[in-house]
C-alpha atoms as a PDB file:
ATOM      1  CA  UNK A   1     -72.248  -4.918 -28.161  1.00  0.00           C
ATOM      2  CA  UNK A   2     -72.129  -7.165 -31.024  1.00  0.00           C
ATOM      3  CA  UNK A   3     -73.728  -9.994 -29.591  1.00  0.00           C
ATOM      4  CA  UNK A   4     -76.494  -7.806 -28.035  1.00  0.00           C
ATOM      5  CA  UNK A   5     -76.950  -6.784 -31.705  1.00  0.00           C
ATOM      6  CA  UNK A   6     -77.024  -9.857 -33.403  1.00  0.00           C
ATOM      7  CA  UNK A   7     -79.537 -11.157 -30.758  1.00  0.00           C
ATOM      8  CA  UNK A   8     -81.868  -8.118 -31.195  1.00  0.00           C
ATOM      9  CA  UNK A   9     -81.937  -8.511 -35.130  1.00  0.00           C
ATOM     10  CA  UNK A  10     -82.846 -12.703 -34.521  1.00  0.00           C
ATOM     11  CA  UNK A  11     -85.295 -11.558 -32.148  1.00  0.00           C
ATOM     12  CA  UNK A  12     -86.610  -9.212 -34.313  1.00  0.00           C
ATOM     13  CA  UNK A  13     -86.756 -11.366 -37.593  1.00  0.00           C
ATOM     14  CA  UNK A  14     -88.510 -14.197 -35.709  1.00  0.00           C
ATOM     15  CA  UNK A  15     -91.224 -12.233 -33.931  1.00  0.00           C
ATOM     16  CA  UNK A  16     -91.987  -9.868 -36.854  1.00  0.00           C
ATOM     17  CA  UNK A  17     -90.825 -11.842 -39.866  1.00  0.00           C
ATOM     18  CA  UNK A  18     -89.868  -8.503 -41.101  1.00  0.00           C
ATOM     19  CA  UNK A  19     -85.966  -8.595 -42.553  1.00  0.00           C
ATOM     20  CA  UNK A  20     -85.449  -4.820 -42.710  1.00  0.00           C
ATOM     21  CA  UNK A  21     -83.816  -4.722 -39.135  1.00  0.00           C
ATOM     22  CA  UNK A  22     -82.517  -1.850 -39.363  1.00  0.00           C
ATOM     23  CA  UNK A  23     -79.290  -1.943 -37.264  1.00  0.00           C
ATOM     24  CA  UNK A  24     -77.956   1.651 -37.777  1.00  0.00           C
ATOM     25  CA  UNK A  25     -80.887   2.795 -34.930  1.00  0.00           C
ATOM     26  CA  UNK A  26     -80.534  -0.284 -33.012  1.00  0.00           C
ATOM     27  CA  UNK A  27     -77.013   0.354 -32.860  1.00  0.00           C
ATOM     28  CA  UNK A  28     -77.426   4.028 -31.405  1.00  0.00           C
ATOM     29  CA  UNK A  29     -80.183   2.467 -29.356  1.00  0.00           C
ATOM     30  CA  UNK A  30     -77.953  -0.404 -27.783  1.00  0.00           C
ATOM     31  CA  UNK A  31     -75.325   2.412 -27.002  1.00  0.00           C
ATOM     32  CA  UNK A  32     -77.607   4.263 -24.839  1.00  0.00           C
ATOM     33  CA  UNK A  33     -79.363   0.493 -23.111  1.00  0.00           C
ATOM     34  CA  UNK A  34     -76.053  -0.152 -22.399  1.00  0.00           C
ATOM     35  CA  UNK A  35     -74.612   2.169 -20.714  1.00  0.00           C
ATOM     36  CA  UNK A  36     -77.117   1.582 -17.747  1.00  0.00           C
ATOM     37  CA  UNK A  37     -76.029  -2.231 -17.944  1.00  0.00           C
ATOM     38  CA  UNK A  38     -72.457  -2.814 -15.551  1.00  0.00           C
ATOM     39  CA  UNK A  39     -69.949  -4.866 -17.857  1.00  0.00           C
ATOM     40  CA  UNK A  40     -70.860  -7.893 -15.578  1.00  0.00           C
ATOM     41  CA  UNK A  41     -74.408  -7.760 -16.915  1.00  0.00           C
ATOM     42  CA  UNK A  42     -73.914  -6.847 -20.286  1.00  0.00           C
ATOM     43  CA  UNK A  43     -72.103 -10.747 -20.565  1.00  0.00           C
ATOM     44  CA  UNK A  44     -75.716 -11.474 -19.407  1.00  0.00           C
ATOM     45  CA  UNK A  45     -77.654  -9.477 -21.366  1.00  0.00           C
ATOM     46  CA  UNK A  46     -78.639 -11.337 -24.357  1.00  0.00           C
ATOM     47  CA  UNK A  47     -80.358 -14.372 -22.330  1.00  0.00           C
ATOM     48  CA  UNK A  48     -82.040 -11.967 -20.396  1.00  0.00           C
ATOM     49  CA  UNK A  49     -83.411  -9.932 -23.690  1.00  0.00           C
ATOM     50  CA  UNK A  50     -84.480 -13.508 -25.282  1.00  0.00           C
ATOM     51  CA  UNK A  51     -85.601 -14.789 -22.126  1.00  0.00           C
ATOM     52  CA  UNK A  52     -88.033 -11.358 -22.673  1.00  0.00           C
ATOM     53  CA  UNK A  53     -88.760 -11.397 -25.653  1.00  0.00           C
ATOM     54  CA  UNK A  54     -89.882 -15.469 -25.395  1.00  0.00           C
ATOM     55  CA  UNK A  55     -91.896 -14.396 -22.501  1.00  0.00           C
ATOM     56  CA  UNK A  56     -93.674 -11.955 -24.231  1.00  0.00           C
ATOM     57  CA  UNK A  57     -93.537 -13.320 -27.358  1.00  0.00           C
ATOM     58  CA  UNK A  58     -97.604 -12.527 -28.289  1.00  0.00           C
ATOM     59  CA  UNK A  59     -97.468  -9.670 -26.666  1.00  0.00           C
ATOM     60  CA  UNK A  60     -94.494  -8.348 -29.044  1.00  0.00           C
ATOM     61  CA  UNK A  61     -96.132  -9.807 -32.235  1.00  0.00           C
ATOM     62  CA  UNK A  62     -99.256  -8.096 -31.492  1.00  0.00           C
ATOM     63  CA  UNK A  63     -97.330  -4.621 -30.919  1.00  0.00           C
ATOM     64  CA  UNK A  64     -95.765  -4.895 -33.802  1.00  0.00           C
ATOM     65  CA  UNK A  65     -98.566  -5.573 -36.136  1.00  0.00           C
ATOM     66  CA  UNK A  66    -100.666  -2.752 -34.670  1.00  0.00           C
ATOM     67  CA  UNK A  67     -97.585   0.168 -34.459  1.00  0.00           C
ATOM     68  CA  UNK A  68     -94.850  -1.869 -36.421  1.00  0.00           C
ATOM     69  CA  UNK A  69     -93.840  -1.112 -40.026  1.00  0.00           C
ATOM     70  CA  UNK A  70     -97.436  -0.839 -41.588  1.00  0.00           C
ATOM     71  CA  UNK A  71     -99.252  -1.261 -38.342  1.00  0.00           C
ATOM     72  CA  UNK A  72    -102.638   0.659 -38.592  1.00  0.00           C
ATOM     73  CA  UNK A  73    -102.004   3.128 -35.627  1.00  0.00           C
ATOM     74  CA  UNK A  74     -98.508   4.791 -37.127  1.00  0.00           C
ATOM     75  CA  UNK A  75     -98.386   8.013 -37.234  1.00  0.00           C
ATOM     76  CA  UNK A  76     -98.665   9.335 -40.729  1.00  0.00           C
ATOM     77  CA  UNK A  77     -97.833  13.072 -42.302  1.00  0.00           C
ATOM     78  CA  UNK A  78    -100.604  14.825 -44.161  1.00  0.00           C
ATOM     79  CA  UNK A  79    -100.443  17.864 -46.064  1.00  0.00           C
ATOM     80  CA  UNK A  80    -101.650  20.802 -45.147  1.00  0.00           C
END
């Protein structure tokens, strides 16, 4: 799981240039991912989430920037 990790937070940094991965919530993320990945494919799965995430690479930046971390579309509590 470490190296899943470690791949999501690079992946993360370079498409968002954002460095406040937070890797608590990936890590109870990854637990769940992973347990619908065989042990076979989990040796696999960082090329393939790379191989995604290079693939879809404006796709991703544009996501982020409009729901992301100040995106304009996030959900915001108001007072009432």
């Amino acid at each position: 799981m470490q190296q899943v990790l470690e791949a999501a937070e690079r992946i993360f940094v370079s498409l968002t240039g954002y460095t406040g991965f937070d890797r608590d919530l990936s890590q109870e993320i990854l637990v769940v991912v992973l347990t619908c990945v065989s042990a076979e494919q989990q040796q696999a799965y960082v090329r393939q989430l790379e191989a995604f995430a290079e693939a879809g690479r404006e796709r991703l930046v544009q996501l982020y920037g409009k729901y992301g971390r100040a995106g304009s579309s996030r959900t915001r509590a108001t007072a009432t």
